[in-house]
C-alpha atoms as a PDB file:
ATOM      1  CA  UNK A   1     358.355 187.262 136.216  1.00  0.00           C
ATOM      2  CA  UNK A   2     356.146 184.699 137.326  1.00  0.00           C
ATOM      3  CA  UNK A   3     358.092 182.373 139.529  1.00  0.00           C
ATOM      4  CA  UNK A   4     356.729 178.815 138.994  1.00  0.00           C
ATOM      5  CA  UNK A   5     356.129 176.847 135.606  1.00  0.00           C
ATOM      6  CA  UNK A   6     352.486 176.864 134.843  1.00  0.00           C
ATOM      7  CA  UNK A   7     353.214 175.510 131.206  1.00  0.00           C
ATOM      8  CA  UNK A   8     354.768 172.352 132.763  1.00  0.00           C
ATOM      9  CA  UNK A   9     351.400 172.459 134.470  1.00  0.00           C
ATOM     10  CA  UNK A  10     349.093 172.520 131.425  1.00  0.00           C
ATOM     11  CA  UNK A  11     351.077 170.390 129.721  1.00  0.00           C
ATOM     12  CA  UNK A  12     350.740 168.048 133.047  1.00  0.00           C
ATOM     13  CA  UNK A  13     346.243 168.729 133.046  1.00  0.00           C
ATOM     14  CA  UNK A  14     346.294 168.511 129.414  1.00  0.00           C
ATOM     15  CA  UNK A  15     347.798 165.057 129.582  1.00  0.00           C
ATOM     16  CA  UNK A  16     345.607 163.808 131.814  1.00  0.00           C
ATOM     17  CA  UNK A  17     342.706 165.176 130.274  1.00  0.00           C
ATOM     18  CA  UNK A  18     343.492 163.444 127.004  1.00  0.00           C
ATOM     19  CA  UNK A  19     344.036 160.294 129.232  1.00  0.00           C
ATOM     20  CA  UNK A  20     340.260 160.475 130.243  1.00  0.00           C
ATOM     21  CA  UNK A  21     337.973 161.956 127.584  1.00  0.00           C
ATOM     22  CA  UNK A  22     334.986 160.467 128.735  1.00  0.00           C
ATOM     23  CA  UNK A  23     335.763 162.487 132.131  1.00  0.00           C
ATOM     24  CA  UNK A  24     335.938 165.826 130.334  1.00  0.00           C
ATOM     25  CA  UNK A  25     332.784 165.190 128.546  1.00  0.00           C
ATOM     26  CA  UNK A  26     330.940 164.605 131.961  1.00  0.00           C
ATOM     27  CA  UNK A  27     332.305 167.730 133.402  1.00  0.00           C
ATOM     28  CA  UNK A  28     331.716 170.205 130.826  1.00  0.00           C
ATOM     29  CA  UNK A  29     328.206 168.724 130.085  1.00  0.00           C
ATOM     30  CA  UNK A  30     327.183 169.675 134.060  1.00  0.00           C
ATOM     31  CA  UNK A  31     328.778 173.109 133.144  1.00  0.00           C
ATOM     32  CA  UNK A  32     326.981 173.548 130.249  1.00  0.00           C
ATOM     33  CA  UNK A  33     323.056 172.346 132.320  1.00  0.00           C
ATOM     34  CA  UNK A  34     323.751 174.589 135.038  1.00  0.00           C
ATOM     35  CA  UNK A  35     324.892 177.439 133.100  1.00  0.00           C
ATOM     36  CA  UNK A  36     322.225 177.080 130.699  1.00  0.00           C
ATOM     37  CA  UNK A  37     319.752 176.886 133.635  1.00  0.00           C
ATOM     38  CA  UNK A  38     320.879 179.928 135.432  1.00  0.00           C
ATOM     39  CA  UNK A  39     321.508 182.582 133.072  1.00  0.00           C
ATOM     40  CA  UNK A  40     318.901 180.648 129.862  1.00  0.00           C
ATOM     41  CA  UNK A  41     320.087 178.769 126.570  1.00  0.00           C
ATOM     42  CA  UNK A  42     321.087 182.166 124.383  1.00  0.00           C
ATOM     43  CA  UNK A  43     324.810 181.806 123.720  1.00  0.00           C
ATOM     44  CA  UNK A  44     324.551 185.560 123.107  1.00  0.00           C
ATOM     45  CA  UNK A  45     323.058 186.924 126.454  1.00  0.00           C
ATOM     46  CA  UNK A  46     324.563 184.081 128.521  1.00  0.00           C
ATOM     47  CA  UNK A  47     328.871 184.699 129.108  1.00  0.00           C
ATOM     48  CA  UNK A  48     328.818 181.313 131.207  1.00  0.00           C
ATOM     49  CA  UNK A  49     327.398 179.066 128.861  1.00  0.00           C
ATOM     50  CA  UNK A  50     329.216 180.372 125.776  1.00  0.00           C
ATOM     51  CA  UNK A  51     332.160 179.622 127.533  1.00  0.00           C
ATOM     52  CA  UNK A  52     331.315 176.036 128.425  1.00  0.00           C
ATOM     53  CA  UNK A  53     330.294 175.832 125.079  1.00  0.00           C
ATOM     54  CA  UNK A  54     333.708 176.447 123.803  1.00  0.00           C
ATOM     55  CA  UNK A  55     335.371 173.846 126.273  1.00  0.00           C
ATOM     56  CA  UNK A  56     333.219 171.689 124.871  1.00  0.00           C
ATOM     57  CA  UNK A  57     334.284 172.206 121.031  1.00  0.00           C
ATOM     58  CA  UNK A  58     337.821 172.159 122.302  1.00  0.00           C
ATOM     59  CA  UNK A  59     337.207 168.862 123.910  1.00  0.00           C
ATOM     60  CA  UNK A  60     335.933 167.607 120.345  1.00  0.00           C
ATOM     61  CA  UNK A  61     332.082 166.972 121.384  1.00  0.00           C
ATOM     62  CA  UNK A  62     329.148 166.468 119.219  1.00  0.00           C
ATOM     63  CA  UNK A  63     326.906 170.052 118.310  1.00  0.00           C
ATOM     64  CA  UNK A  64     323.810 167.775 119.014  1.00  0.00           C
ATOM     65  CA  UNK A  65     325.325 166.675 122.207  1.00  0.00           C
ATOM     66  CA  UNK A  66     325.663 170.285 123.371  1.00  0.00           C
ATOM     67  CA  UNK A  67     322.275 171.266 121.836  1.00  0.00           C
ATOM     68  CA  UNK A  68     320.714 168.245 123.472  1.00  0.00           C
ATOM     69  CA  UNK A  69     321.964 169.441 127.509  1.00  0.00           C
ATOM     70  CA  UNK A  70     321.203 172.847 127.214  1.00  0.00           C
ATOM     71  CA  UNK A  71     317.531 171.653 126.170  1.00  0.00           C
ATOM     72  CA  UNK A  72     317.348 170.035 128.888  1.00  0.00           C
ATOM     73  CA  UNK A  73     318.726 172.548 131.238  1.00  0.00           C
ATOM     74  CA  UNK A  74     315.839 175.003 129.955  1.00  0.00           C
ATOM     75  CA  UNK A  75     313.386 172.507 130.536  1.00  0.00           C
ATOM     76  CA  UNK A  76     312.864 171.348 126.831  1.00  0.00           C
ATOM     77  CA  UNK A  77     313.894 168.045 127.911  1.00  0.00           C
ATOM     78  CA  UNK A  78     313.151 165.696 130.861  1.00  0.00           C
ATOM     79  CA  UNK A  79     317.185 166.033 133.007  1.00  0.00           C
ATOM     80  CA  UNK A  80     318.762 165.411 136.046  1.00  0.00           C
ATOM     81  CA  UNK A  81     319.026 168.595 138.682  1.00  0.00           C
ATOM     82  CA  UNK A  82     322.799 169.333 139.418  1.00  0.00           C
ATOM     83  CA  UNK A  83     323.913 171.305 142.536  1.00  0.00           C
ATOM     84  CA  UNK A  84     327.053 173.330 143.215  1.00  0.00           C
ATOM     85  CA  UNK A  85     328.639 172.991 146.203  1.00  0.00           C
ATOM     86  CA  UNK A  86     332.341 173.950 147.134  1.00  0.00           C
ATOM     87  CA  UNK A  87     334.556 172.542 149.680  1.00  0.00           C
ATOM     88  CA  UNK A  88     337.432 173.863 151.712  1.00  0.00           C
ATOM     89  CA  UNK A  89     340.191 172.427 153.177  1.00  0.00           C
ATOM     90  CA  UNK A  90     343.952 171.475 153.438  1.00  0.00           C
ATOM     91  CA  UNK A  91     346.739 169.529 151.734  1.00  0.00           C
ATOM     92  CA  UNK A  92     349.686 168.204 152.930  1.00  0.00           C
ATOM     93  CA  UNK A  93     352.369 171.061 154.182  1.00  0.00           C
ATOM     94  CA  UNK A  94     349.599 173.458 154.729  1.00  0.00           C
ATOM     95  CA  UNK A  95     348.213 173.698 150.950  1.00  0.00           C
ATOM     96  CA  UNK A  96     344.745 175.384 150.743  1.00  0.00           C
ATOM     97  CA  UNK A  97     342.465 173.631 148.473  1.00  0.00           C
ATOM     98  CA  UNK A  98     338.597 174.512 146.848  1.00  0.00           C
ATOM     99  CA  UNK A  99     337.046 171.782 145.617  1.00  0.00           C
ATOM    100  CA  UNK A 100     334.162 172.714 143.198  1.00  0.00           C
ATOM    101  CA  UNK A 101     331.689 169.908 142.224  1.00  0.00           C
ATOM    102  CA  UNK A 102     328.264 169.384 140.535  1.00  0.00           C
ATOM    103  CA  UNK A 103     326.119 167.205 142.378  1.00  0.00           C
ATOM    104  CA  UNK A 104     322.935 165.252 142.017  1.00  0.00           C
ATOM    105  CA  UNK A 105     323.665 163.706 145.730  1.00  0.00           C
ATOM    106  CA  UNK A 106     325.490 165.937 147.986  1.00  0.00           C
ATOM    107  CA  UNK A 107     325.574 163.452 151.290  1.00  0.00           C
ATOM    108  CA  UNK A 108     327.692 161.043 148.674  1.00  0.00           C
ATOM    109  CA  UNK A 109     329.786 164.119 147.381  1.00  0.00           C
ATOM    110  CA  UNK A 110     330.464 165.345 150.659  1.00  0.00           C
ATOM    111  CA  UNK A 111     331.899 161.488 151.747  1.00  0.00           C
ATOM    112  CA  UNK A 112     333.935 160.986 148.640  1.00  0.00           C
ATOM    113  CA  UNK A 113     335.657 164.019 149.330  1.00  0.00           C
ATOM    114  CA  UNK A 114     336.472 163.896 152.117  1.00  0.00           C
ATOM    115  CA  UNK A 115     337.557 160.492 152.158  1.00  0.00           C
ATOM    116  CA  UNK A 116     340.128 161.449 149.682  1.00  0.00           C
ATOM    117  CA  UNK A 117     341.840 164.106 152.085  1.00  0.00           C
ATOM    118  CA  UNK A 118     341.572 161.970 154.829  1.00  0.00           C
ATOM    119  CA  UNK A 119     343.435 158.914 152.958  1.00  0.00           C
ATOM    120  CA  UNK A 120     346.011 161.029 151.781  1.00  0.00           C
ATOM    121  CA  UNK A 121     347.194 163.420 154.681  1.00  0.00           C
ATOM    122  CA  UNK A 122     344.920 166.269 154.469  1.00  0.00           C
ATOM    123  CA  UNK A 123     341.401 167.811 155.462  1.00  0.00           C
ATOM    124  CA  UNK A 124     338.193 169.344 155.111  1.00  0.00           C
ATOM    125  CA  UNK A 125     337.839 172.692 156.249  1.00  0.00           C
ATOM    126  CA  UNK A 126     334.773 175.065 156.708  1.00  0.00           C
ATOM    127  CA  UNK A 127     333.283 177.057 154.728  1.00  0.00           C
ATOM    128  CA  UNK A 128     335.879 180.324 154.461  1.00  0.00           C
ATOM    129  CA  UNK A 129     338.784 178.796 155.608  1.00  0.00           C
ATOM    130  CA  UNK A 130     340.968 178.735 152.623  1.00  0.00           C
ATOM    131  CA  UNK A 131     339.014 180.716 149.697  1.00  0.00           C
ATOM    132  CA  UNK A 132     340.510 184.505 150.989  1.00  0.00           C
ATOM    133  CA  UNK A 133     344.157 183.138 149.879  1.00  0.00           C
ATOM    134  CA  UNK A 134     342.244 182.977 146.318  1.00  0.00           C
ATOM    135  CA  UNK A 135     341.331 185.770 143.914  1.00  0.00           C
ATOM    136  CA  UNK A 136     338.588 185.310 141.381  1.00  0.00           C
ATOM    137  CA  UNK A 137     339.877 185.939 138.060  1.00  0.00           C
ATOM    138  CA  UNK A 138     339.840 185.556 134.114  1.00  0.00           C
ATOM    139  CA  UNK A 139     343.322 183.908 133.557  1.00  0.00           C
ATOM    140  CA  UNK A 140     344.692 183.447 129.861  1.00  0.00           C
ATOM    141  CA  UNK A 141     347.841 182.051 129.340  1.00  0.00           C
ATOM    142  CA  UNK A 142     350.139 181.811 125.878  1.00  0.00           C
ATOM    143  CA  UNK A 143     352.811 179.790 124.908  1.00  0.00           C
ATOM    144  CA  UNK A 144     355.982 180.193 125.179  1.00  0.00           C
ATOM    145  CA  UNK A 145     357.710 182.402 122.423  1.00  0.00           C
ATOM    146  CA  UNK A 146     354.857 184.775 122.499  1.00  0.00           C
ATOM    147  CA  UNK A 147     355.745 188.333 122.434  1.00  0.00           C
ATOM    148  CA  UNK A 148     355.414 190.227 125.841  1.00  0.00           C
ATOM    149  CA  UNK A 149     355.029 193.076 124.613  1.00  0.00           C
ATOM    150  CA  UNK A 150     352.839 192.503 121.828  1.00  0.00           C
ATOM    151  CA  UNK A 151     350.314 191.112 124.123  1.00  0.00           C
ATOM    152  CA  UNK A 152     350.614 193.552 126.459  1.00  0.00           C
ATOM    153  CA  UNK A 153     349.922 195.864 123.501  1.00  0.00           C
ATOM    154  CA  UNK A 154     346.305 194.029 123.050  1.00  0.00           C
ATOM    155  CA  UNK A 155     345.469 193.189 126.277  1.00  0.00           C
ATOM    156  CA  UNK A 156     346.349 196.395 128.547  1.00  0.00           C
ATOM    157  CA  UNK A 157     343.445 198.081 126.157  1.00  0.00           C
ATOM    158  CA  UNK A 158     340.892 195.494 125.940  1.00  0.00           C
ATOM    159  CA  UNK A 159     341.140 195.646 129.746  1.00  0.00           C
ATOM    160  CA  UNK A 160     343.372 193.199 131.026  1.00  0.00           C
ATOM    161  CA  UNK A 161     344.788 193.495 134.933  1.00  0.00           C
ATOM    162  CA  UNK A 162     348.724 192.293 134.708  1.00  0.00           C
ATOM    163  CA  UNK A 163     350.365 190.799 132.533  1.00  0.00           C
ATOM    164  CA  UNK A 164     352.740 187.842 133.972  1.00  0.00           C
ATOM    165  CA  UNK A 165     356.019 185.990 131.826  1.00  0.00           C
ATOM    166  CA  UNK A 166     356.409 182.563 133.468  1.00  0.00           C
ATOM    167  CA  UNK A 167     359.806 181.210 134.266  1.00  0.00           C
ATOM    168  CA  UNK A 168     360.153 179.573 130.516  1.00  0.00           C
ATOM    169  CA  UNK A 169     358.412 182.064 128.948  1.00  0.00           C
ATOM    170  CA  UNK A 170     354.620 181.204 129.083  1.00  0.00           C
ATOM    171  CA  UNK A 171     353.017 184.462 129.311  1.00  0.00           C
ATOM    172  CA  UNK A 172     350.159 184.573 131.895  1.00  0.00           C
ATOM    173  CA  UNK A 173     347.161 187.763 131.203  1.00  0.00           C
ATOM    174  CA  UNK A 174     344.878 188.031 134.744  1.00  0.00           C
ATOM    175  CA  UNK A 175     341.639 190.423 134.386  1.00  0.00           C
ATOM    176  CA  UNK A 176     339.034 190.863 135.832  1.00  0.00           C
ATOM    177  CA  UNK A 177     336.095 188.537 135.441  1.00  0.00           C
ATOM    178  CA  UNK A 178     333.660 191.216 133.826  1.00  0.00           C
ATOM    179  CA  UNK A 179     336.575 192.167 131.629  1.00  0.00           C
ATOM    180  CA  UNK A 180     337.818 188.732 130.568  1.00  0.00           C
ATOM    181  CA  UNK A 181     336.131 187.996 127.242  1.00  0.00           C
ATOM    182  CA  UNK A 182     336.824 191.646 126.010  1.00  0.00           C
ATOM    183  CA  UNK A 183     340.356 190.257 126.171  1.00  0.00           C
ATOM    184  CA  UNK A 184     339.569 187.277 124.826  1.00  0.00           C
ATOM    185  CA  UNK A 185     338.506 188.718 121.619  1.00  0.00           C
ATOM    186  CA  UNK A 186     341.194 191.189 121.710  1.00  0.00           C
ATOM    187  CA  UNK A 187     344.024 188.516 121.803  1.00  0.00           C
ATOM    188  CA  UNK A 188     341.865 186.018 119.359  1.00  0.00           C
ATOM    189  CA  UNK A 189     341.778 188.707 116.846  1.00  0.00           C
ATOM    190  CA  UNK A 190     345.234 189.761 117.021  1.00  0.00           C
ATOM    191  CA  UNK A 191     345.809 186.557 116.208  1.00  0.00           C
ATOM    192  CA  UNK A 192     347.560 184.795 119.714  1.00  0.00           C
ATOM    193  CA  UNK A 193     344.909 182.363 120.713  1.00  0.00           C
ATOM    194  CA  UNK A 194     345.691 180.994 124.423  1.00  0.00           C
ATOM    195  CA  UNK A 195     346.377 177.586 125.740  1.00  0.00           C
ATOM    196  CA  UNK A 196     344.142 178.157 128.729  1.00  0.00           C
ATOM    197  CA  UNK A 197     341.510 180.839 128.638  1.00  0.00           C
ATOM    198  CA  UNK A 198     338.600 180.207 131.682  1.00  0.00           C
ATOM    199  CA  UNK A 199     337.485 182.152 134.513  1.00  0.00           C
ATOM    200  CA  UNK A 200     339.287 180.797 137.718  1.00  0.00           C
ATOM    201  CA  UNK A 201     340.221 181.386 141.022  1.00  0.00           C
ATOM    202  CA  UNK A 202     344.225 181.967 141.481  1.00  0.00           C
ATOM    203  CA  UNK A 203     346.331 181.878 144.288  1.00  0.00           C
ATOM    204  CA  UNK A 204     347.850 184.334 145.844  1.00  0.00           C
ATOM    205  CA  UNK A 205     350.705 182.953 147.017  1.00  0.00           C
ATOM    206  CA  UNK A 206     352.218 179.916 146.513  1.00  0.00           C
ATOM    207  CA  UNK A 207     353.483 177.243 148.990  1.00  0.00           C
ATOM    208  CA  UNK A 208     356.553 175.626 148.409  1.00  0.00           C
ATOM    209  CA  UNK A 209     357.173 171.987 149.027  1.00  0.00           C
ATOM    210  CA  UNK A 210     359.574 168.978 149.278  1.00  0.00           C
ATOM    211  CA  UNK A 211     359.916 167.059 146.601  1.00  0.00           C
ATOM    212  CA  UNK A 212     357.966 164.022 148.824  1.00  0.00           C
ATOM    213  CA  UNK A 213     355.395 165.927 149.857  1.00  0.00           C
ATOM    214  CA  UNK A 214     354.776 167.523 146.436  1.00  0.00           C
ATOM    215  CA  UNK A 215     354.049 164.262 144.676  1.00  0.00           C
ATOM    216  CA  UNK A 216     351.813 163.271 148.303  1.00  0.00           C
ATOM    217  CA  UNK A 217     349.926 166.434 147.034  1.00  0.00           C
ATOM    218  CA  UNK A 218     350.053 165.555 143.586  1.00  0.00           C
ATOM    219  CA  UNK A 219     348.387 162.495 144.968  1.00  0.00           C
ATOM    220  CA  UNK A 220     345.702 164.254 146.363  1.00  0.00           C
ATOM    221  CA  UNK A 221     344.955 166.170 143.312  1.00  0.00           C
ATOM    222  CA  UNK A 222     344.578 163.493 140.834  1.00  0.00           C
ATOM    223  CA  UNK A 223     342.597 161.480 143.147  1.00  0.00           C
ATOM    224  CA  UNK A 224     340.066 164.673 143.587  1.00  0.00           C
ATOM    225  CA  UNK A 225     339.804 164.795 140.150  1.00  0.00           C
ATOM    226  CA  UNK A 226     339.299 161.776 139.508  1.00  0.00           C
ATOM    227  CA  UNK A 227     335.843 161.777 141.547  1.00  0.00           C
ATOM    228  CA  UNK A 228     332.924 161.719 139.369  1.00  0.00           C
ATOM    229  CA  UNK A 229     331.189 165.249 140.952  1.00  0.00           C
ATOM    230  CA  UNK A 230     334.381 167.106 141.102  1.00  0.00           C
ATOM    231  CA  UNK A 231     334.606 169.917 138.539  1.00  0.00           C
ATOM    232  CA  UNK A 232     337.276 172.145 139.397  1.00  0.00           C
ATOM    233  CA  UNK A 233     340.215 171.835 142.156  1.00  0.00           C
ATOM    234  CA  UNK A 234     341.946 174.573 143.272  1.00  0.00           C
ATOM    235  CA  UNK A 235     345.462 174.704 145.293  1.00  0.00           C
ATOM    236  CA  UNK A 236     348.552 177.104 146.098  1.00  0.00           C
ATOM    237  CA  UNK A 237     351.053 174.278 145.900  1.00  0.00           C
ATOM    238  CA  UNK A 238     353.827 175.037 143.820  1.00  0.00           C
ATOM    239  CA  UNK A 239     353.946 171.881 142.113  1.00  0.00           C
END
């Protein structure tokens, strides 16, 4: 039994993503360029982009928008170069934190970053600070109501690592990144499709905080993701 509410969570991301549409367009379009660049534009061949792909359905964008950035990822159209960098650091109360970004100006992404931990209590670390407290994963998590044991069923076959039930009854499947869309499938055909289903990078233990200092690192959060190069924040705050 998992011992924190990662529904509550989603629900939280999920809000704010609706909040800022245009945001979640800009992030999964970078996805989508730099996976198409690295691994080619074949949806088939290329695990990466077919998953950004799919965020981008789910976040309601136009086929000729997607079309249109992997073209010019593969050089079929004139596009800006994205980098990705990640950044290390600290929280408030001793959270660990990896920012991921996608930038076209790294001396700019660098600043706004670390402005943001600076303003609000925390800092950047180096490179390897933070990122062994974090396991690279394929995370899939169901709603509540789900039955335990018939995912376990699917998933424990197709691959899957653990099998997690949250505190209200979210169940959370962890695999292994080469095994994660063999699970996928396996859970999409049985018919439980997940509320979250992405490659990530998961804590391995959580830090507990005070109730002040957990909205200070809420704080922190938002105001990470709210910079225009940040893709992905990570964190062990049990929020």
């Amino acid at each position: 039994m998992a011992g924190h509410s990662k529904w509550a969570n989603i629900q939280h991301r999920k809000g704010r993503q609706d909040e800022k549409r245009g945001k979640v367009w800009t992030r999964v379009i970078r996805e989508i360029m730099v996976a198409a660049r690295q691994g080619g534009g074949d949806l088939q061949i290329n695990p990466r982009l077919r998953l950004a792909v799919e965020k981008a359905k789910a976040a309601n964008m136009p086929a000729d928008t997607i079309k249109r950035n992997i073209d010019k990822a593969t050089g079929h159209l004139e596009g800006v170069h994205y980098e990705e960098i990640r950044y290390e650091g600290y929280g408030v109360g001793g959270v660990a934190l990896m920012v991921d970004t996608m930038t076209d100006n790294k001396v700019r992404t660098v600043a706004e970053v670390r402005h943001v931990l600076s303003k609000n209590g925390g800092n950047l670390g180096t490179d390897g600070s933070v990122a062994f407290q974090f396991k690279h994963c394929g995370q899939l998590i169901l709603a509540p109501g789900t039955s335990e044991d018939a995912v376990m069923e699917v998933v424990l076959d197709a691959g899957a690592s653990d099998v997690l039930t949250d505190v209200d009854g979210a169940i959370e499947v962890l695999t292994e990144p080469a095994t994660f869309e063999a699970v996928k499938v396996a859970l999409e055909h049985a018919g439980m499709l997940p509320a979250v289903a992405e490659i990530t990078y998961r804590a391995d233990i959580s830090v507990d905080l005070s109730d002040e200092d957990r909205m200070k690192m809420q704080k922190i959060i938002d105001a990470l993701e709210d910079l225009d190069d940040v893709q992905e924040v990570y964190h062990n705050a049990a929020l």
